[in-house]
C-alpha atoms as a PDB file:
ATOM      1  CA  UNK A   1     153.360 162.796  47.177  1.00  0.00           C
ATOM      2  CA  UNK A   2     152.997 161.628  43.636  1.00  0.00           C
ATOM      3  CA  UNK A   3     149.730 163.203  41.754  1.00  0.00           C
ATOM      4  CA  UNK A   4     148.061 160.565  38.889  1.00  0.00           C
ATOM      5  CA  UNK A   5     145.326 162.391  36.859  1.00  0.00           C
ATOM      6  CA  UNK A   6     142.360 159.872  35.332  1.00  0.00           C
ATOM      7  CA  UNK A   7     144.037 157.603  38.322  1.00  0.00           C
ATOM      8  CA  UNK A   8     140.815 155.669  38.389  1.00  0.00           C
ATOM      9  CA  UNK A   9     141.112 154.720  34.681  1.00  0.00           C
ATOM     10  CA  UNK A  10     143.128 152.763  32.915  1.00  0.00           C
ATOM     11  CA  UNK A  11     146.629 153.035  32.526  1.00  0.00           C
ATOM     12  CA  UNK A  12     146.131 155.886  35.703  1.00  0.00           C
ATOM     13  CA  UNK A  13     144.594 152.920  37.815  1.00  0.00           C
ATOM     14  CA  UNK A  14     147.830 150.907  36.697  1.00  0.00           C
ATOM     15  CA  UNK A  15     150.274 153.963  37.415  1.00  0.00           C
ATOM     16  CA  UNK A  16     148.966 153.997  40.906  1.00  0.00           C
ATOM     17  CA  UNK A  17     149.434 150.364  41.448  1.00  0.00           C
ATOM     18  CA  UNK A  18     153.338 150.595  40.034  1.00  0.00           C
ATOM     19  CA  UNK A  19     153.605 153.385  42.543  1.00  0.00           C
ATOM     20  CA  UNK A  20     152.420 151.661  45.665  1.00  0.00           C
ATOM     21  CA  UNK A  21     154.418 148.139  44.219  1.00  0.00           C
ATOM     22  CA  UNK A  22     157.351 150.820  44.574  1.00  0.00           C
ATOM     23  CA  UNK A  23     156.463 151.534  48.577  1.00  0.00           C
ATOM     24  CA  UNK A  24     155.568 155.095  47.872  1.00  0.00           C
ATOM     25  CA  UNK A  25     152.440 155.719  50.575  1.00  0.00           C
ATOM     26  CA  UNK A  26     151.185 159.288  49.429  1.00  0.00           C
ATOM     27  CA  UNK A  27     149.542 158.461  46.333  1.00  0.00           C
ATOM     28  CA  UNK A  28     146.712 160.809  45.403  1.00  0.00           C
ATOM     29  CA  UNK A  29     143.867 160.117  42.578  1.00  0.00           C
ATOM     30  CA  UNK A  30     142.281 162.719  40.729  1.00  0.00           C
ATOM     31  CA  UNK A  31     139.259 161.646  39.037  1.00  0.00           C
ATOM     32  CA  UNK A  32     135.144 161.260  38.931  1.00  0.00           C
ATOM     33  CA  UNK A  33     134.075 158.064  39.875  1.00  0.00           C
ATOM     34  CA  UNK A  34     130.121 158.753  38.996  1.00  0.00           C
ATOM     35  CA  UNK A  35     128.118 155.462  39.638  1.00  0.00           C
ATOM     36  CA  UNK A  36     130.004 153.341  37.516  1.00  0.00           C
ATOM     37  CA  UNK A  37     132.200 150.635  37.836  1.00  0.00           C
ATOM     38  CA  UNK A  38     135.786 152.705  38.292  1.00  0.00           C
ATOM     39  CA  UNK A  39     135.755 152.808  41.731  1.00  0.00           C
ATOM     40  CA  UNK A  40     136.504 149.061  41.125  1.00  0.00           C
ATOM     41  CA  UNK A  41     140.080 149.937  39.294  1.00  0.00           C
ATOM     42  CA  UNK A  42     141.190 151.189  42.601  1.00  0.00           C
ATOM     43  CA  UNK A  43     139.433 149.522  45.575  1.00  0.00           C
ATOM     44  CA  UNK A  44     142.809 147.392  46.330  1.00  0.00           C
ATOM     45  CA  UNK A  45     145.020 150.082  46.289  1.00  0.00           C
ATOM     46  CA  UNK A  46     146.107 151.899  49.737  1.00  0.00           C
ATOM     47  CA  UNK A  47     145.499 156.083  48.952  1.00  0.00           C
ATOM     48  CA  UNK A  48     146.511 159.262  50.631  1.00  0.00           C
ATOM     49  CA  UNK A  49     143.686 161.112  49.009  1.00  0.00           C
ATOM     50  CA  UNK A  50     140.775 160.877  45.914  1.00  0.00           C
ATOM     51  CA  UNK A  51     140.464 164.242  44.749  1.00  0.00           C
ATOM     52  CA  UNK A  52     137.604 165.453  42.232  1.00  0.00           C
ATOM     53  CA  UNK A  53     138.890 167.379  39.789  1.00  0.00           C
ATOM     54  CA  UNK A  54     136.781 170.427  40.146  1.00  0.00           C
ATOM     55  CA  UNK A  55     139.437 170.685  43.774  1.00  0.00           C
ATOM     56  CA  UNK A  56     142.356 169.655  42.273  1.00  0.00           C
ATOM     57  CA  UNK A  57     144.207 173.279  41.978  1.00  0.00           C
ATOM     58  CA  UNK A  58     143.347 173.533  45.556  1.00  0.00           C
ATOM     59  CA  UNK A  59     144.546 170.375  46.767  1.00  0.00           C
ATOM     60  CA  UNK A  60     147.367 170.866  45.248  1.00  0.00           C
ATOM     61  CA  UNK A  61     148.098 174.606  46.021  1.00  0.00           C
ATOM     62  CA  UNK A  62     147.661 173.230  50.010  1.00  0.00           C
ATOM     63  CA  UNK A  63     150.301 170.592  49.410  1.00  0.00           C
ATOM     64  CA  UNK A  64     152.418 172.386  46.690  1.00  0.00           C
ATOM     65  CA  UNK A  65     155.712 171.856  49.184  1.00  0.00           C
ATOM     66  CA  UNK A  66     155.006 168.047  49.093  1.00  0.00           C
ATOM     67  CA  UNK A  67     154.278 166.983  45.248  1.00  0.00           C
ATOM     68  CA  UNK A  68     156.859 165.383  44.046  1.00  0.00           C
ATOM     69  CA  UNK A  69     155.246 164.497  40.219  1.00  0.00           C
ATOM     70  CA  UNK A  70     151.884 164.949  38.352  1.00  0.00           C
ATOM     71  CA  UNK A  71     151.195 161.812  36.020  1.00  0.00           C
ATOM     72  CA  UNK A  72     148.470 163.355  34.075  1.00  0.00           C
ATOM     73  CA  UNK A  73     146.184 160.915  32.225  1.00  0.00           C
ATOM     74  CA  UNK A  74     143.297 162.659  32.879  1.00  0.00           C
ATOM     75  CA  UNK A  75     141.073 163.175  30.109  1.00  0.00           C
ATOM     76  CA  UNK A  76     138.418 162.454  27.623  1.00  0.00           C
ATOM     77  CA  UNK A  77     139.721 159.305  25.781  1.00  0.00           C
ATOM     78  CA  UNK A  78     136.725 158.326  23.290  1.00  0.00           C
ATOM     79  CA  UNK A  79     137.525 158.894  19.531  1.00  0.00           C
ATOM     80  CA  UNK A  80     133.800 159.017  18.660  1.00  0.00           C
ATOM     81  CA  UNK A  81     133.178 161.837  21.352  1.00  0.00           C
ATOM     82  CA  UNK A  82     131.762 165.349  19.251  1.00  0.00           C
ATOM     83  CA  UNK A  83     131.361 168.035  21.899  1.00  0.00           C
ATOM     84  CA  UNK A  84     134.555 169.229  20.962  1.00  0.00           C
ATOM     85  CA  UNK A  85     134.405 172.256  23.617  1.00  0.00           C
ATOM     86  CA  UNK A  86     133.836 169.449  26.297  1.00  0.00           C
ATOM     87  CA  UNK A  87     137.349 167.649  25.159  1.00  0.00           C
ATOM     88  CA  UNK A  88     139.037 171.082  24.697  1.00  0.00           C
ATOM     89  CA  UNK A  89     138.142 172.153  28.346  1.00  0.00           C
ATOM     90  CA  UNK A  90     139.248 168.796  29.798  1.00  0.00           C
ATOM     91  CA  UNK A  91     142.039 167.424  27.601  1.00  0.00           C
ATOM     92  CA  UNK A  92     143.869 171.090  26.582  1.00  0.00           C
ATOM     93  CA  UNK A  93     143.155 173.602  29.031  1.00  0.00           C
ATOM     94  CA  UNK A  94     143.356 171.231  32.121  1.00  0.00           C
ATOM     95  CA  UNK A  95     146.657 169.834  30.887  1.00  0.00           C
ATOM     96  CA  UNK A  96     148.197 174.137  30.167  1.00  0.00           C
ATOM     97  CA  UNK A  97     147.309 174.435  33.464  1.00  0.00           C
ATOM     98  CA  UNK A  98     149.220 171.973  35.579  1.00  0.00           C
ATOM     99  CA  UNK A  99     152.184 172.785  33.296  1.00  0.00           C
ATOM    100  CA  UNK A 100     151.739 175.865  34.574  1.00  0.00           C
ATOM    101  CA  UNK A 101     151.821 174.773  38.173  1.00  0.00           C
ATOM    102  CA  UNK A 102     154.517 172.385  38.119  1.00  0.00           C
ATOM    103  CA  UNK A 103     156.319 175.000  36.324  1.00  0.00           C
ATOM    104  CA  UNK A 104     155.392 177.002  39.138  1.00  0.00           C
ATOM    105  CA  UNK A 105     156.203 174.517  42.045  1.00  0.00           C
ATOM    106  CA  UNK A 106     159.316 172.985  40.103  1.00  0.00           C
ATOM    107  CA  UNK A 107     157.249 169.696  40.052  1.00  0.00           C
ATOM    108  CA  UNK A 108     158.168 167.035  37.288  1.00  0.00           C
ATOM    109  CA  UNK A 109     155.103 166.150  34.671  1.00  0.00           C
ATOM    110  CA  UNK A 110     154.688 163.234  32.725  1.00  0.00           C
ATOM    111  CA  UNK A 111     151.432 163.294  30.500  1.00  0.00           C
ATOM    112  CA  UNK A 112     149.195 161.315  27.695  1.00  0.00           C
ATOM    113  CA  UNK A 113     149.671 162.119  24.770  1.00  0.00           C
ATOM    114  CA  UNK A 114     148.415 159.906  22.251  1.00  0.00           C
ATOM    115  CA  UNK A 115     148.970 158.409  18.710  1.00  0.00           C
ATOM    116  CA  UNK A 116     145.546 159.457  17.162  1.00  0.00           C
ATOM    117  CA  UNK A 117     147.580 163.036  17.317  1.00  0.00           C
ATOM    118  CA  UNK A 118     149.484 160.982  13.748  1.00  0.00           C
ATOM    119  CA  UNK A 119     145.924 160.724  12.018  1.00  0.00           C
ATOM    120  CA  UNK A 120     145.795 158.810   9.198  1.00  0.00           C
ATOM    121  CA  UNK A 121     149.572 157.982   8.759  1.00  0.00           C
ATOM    122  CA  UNK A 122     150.373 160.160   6.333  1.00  0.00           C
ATOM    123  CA  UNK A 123     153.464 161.706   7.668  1.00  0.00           C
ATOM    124  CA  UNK A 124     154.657 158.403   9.304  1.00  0.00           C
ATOM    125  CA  UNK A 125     154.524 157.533  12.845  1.00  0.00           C
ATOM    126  CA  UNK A 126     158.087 159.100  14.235  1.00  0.00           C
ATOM    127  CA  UNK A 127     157.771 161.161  17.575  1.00  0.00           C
ATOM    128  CA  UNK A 128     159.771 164.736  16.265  1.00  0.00           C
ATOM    129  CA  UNK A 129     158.458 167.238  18.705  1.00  0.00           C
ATOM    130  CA  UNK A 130     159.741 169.975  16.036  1.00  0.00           C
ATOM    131  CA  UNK A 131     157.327 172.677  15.798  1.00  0.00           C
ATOM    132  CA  UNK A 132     157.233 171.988  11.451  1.00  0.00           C
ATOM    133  CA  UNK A 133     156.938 168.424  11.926  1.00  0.00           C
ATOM    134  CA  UNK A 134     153.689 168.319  14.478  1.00  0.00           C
ATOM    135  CA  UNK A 135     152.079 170.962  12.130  1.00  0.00           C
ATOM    136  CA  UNK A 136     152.314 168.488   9.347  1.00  0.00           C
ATOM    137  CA  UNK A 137     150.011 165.599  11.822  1.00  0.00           C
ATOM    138  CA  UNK A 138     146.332 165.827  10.537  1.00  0.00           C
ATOM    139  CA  UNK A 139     144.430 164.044  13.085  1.00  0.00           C
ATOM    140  CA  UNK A 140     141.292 162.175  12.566  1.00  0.00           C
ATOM    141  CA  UNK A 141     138.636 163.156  15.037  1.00  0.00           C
ATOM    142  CA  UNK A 142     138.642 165.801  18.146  1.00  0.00           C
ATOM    143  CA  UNK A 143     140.339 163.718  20.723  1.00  0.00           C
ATOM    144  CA  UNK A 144     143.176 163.293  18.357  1.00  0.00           C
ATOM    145  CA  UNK A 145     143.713 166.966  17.576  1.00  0.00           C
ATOM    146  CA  UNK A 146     142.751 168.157  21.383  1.00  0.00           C
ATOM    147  CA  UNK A 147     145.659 165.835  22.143  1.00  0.00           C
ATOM    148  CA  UNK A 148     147.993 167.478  18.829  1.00  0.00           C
ATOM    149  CA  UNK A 149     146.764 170.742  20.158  1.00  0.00           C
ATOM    150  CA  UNK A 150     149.035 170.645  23.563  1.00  0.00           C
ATOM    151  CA  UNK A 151     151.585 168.585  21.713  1.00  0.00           C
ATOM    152  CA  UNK A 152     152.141 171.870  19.913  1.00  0.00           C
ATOM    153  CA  UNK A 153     151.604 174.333  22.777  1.00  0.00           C
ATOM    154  CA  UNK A 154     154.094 172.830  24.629  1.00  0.00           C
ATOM    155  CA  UNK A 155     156.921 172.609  21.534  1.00  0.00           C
ATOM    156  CA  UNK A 156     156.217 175.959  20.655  1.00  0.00           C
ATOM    157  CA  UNK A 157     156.923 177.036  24.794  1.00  0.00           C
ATOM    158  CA  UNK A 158     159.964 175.421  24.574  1.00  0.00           C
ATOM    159  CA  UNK A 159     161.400 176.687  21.284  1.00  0.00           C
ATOM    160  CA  UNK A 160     160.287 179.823  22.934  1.00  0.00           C
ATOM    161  CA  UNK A 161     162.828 178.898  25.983  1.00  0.00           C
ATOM    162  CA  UNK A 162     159.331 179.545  28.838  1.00  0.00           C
ATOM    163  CA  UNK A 163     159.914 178.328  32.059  1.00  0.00           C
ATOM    164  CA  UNK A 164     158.731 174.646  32.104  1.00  0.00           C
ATOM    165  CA  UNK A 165     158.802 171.856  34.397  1.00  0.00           C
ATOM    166  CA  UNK A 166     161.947 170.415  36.247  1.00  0.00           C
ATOM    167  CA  UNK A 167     161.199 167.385  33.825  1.00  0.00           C
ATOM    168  CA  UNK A 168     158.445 167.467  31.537  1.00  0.00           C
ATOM    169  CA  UNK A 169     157.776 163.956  29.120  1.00  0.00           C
ATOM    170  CA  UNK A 170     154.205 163.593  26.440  1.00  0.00           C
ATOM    171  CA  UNK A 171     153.634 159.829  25.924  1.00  0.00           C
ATOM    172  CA  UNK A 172     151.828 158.858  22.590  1.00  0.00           C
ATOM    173  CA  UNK A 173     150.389 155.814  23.418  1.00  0.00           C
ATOM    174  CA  UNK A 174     149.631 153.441  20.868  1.00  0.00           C
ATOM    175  CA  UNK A 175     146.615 150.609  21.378  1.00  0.00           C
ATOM    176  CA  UNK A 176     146.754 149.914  24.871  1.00  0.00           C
ATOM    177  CA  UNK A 177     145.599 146.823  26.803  1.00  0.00           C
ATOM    178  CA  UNK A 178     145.246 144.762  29.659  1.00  0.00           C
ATOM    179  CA  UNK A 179     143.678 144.991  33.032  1.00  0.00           C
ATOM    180  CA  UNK A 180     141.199 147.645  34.617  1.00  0.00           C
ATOM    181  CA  UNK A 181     139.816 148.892  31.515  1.00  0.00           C
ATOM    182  CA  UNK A 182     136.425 147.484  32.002  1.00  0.00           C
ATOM    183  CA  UNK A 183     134.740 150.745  32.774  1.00  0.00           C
ATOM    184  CA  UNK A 184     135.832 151.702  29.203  1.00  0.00           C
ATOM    185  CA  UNK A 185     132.610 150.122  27.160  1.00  0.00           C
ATOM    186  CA  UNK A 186     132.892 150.375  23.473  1.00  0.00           C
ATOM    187  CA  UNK A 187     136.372 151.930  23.912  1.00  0.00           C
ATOM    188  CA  UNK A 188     138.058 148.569  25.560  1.00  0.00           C
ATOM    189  CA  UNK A 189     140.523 146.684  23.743  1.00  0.00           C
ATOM    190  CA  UNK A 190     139.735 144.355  21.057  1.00  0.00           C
ATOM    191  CA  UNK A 191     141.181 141.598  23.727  1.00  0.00           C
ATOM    192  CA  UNK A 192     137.985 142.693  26.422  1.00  0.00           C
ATOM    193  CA  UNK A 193     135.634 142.390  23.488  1.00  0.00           C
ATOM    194  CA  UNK A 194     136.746 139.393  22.122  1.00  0.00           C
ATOM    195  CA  UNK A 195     137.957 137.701  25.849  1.00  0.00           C
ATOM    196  CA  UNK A 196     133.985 136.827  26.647  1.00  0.00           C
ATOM    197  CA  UNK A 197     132.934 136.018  23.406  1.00  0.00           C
ATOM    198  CA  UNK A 198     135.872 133.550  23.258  1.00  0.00           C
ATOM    199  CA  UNK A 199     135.380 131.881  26.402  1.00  0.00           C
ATOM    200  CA  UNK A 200     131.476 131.625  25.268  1.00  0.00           C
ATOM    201  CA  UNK A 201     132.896 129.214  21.874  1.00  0.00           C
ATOM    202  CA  UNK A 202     131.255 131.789  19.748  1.00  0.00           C
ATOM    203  CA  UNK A 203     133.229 133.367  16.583  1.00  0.00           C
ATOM    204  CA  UNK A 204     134.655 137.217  17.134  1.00  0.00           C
ATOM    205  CA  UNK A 205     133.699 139.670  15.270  1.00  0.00           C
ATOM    206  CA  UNK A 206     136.190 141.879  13.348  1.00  0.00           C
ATOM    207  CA  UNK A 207     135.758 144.393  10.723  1.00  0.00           C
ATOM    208  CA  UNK A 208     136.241 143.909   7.345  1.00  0.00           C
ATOM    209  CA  UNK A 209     138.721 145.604   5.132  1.00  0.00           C
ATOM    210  CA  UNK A 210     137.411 148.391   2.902  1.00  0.00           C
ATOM    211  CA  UNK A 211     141.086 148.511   1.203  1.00  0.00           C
ATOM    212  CA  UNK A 212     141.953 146.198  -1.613  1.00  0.00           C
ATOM    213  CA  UNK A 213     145.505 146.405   0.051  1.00  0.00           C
ATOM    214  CA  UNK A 214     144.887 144.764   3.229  1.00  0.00           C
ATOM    215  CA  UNK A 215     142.340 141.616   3.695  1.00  0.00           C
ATOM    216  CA  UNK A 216     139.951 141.006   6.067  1.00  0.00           C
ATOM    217  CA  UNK A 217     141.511 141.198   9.713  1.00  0.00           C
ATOM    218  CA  UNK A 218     144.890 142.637   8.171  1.00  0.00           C
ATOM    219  CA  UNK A 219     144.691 146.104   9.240  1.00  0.00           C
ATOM    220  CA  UNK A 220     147.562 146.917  11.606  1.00  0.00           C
ATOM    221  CA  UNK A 221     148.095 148.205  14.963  1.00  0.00           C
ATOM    222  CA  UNK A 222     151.078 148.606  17.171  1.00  0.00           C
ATOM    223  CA  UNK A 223     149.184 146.830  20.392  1.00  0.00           C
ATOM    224  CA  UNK A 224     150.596 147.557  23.669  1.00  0.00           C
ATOM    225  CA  UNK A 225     150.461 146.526  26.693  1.00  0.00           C
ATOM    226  CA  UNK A 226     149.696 148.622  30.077  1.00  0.00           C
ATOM    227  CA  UNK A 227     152.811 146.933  31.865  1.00  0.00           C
ATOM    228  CA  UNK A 228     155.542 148.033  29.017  1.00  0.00           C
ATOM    229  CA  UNK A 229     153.327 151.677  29.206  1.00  0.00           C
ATOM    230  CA  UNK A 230     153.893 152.105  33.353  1.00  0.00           C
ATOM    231  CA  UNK A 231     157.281 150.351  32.943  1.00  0.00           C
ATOM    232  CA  UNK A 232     158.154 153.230  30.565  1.00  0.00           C
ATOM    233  CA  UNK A 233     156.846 156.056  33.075  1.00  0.00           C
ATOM    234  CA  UNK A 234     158.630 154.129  36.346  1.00  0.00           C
ATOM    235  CA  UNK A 235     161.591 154.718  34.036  1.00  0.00           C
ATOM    236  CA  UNK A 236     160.992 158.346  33.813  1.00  0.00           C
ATOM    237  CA  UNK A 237     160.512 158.667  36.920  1.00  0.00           C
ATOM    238  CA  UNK A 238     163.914 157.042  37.701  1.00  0.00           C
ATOM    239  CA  UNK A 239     165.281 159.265  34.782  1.00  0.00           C
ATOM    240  CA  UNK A 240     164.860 162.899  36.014  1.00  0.00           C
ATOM    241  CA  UNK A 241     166.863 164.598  33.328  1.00  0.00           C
ATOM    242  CA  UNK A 242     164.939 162.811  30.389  1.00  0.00           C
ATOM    243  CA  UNK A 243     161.906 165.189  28.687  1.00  0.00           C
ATOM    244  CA  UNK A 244     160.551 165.063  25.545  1.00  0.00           C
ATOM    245  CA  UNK A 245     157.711 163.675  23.658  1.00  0.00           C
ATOM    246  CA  UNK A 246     157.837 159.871  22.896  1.00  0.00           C
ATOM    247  CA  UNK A 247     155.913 157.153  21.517  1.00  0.00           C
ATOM    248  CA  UNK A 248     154.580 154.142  23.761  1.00  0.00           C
ATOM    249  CA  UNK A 249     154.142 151.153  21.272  1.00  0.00           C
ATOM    250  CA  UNK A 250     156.237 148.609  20.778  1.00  0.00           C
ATOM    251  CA  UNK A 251     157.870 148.894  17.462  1.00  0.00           C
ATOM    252  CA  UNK A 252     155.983 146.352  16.032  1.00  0.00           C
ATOM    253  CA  UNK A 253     152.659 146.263  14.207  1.00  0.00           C
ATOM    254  CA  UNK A 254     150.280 142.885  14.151  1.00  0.00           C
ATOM    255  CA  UNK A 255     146.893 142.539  12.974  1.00  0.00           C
ATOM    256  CA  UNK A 256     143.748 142.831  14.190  1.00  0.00           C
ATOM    257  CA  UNK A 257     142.956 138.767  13.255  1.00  0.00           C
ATOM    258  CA  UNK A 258     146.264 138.053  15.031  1.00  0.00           C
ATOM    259  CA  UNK A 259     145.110 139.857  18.099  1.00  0.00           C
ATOM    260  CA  UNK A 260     141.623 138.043  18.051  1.00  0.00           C
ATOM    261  CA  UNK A 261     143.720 134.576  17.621  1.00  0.00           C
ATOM    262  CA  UNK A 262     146.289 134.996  20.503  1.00  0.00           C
ATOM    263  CA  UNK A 263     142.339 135.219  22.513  1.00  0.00           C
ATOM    264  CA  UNK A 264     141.674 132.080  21.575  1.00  0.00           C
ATOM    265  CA  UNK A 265     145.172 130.469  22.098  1.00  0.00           C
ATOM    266  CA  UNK A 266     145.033 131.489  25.432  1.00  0.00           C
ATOM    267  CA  UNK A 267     142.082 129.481  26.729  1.00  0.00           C
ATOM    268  CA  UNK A 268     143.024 126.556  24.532  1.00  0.00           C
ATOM    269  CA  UNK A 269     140.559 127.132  21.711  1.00  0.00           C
ATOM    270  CA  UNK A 270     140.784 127.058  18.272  1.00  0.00           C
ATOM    271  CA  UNK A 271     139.958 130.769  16.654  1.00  0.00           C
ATOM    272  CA  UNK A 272     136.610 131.570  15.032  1.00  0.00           C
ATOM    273  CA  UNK A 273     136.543 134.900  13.152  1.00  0.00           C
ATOM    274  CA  UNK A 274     133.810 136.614  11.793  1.00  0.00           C
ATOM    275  CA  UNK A 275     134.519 139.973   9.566  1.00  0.00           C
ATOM    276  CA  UNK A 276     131.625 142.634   9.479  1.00  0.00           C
ATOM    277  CA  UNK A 277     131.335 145.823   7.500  1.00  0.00           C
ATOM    278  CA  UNK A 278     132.766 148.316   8.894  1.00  0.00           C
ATOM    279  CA  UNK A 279     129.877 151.178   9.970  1.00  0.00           C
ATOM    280  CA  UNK A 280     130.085 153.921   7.098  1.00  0.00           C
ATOM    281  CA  UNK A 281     130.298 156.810   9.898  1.00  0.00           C
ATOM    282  CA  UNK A 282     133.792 155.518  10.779  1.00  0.00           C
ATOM    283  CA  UNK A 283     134.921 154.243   7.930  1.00  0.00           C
ATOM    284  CA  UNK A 284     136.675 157.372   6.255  1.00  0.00           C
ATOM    285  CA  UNK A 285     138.636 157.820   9.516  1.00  0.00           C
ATOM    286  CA  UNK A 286     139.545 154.229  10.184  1.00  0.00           C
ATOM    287  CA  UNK A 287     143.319 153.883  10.974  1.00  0.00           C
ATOM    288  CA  UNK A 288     144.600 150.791   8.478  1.00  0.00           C
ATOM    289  CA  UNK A 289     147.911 150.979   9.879  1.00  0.00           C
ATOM    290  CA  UNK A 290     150.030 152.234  13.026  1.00  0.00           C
ATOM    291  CA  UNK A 291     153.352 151.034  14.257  1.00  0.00           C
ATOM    292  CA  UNK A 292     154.898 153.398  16.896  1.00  0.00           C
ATOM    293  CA  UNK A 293     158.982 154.924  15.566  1.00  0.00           C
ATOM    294  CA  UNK A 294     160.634 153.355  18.820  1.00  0.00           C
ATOM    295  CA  UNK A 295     163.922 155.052  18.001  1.00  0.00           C
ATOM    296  CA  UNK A 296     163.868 158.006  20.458  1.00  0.00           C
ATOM    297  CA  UNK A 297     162.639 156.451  23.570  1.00  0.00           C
ATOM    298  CA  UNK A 298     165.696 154.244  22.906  1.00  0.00           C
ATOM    299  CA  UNK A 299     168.317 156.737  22.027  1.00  0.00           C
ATOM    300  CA  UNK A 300     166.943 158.677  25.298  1.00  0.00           C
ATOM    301  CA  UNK A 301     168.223 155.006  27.254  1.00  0.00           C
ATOM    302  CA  UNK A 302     165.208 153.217  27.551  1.00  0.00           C
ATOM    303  CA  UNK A 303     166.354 149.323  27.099  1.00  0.00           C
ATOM    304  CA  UNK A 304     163.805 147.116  28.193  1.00  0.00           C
ATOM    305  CA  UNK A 305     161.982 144.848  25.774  1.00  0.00           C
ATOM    306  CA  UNK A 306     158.523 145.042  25.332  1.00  0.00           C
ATOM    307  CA  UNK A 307     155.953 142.383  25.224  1.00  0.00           C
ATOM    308  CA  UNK A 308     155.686 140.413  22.781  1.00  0.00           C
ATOM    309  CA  UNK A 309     151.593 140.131  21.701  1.00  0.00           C
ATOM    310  CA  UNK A 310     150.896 136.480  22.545  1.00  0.00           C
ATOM    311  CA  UNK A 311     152.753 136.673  25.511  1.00  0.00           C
ATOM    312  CA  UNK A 312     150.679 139.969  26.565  1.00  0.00           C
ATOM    313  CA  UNK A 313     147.494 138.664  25.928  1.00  0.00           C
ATOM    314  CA  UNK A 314     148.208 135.553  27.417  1.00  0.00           C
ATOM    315  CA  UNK A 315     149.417 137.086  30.656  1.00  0.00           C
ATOM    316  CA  UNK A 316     146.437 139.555  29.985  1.00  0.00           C
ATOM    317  CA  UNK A 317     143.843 136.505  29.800  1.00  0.00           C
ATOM    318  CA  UNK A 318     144.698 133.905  32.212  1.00  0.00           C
ATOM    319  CA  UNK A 319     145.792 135.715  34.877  1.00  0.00           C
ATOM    320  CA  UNK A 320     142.876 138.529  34.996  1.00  0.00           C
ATOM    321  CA  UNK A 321     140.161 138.237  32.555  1.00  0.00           C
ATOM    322  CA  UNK A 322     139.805 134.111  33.473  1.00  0.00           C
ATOM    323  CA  UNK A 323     139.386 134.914  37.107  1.00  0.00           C
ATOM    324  CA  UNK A 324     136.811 135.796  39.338  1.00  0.00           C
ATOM    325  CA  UNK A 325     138.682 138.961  40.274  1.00  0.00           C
ATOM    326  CA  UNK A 326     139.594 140.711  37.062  1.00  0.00           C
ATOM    327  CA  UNK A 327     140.979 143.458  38.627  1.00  0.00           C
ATOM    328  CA  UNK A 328     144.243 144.750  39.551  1.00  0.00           C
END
């Protein structure tokens, strides 16, 4: 039985579908579906069980014997969220908890980190799991430092030699996209906001620079897609004696007017980009740059290539977004 926290959302919705593509039949959810649109992310797939979250500890204390891995991506994802005691309760204490029950129940855990735990950049982008080094990360907002916040809980556990889990691995993903993250609103990928505005013939809208060192559209992210982020976790899961934390990006940052273009490209348009101020509320924690330290995910034996960004976004276009059945 493999457990996937947040496995309504987005990269959980796409963690259940690599599971099932791998013939595994107990896959359990764990998530609130409300009224919304989620439900949607997982209406193809074939379940064992859709647990709310308030009964997860139960669920999984009745099936302890039978869980073979927790993939927990359950949590409060929005950078402009403020109740802070709301993403503490959900994103740190849920997450101490199931380490403590696969530690428990000798039951592997892979997790979300993320990389707003890096903040502004100031200390780089490299994955060192030292207990110094994540001290030195000054996230941005309280997702990021929610997220920091078990980063370090968990380094200082294991320079402390605690029990942990039979394998444990954090994943700080970078900017994520493709499929099933519709339900997501303002916190979809610049491809989903762009993709209908595109296929309208209207101009995007990116923000401008506020940095004499980077022009309009220029500001960097490492972009991602979902595939290279379950291929990575499918290789964990193959890889039993690899833990640690590790960044999810691929190694290379592009820019934001790049992004917007490859949009374009892939319905056969020319691109049309408009740049807008960037609102003042988010503008003194507005990430200019972010390109994921690759190195230790590699030295750990990871050797697939990841995607290159036209080739995502194509893929990510044409064969979802330009259907009638954007889903996965």
């Amino acid at each position: 039985m493999y457990i996937v926290t947040g496995g309504a959302g987005f990269i959980g919705s796409n963690i259940v579908w690599a599971l099932e593509q791998r013939g595994y039949s107990k896959i359990v959810v764990v998530d609130r579906l409300r009224d919304g649109v989620k439900w949607k992310n997982i209406a193809k797939r074939e379940l064992y069980d859709v647990v709310h979250p308030d009964d997860l500890f139960a669920f999984l204390d009745k099936h302890n014997s039978n869980v073979k891995a927790v993939f927990h991506m359950g949590a409060i994802s929005s950078t402009t969220e403020t109740d802070a005691d709301k993403i503490l309760d959900n994103n740190f204490r849920l997450s101490l908890d199931l380490w403590q029950w696969c530690t428990a129940h000798h039951v592997r855990f892979i997790y979300a980190s993320s990389a707003a735990t890096y903040g502004g950049g100031e200390h780089g982008f490299v994955d060192d799991a030292a207990i110094d080094a994540l001290a030195k990360l000054q996230p941005l907002n309280p997702y990021g430092w929610s997220k920091q916040l078990f980063d370090r809980r968990v380094a200082r556990m294991m320079a402390s030699n605690e029990p942990h889990p039979p394998q444990w691995a954090g994943l700080k993903f970078f900017n994520v996209y493709g499929p099933n993250e519709y339900h997501k609103g303002t916190m979809q990928s610049v491809v989903s906001h762009v993709f209908p505005v595109a296929n309208r013939g209207e101009a995007a809208k990116l923000f401008q620079s506020h940095r004499p060192d980077y022009e309009d559209g220029g500001q960097l992210r490492d972009f991602v897609s979902v595939d290279d982020c379950v291929d990575v976790m499918m290789w964990l899961l193959d890889n039993p004696t690899v833990s640690g934390l590790f960044n999810c990006g691929t190694g290379q940052a592009r820019p934001f007017k790049d992004l917007a273009a490859a949009v374009y490209t892939a319905l056969g348009l020319e691109p049309t980009i408009e740049y807008v101020p960037t609102p003042e509320h988010l503008r003194d924690k507005y990430q200019y740059y972010t390109q994921a330290d690759m190195s230790k995910l590699r030295a750990a034996g990871y050797t697939k290539e990841f995607t290159p960004l036209e080739e995502g976004v194509r893929a990510y276009v044409q064969d979802f977004l330009y259907t009638a059945d954007p889903y996965r």
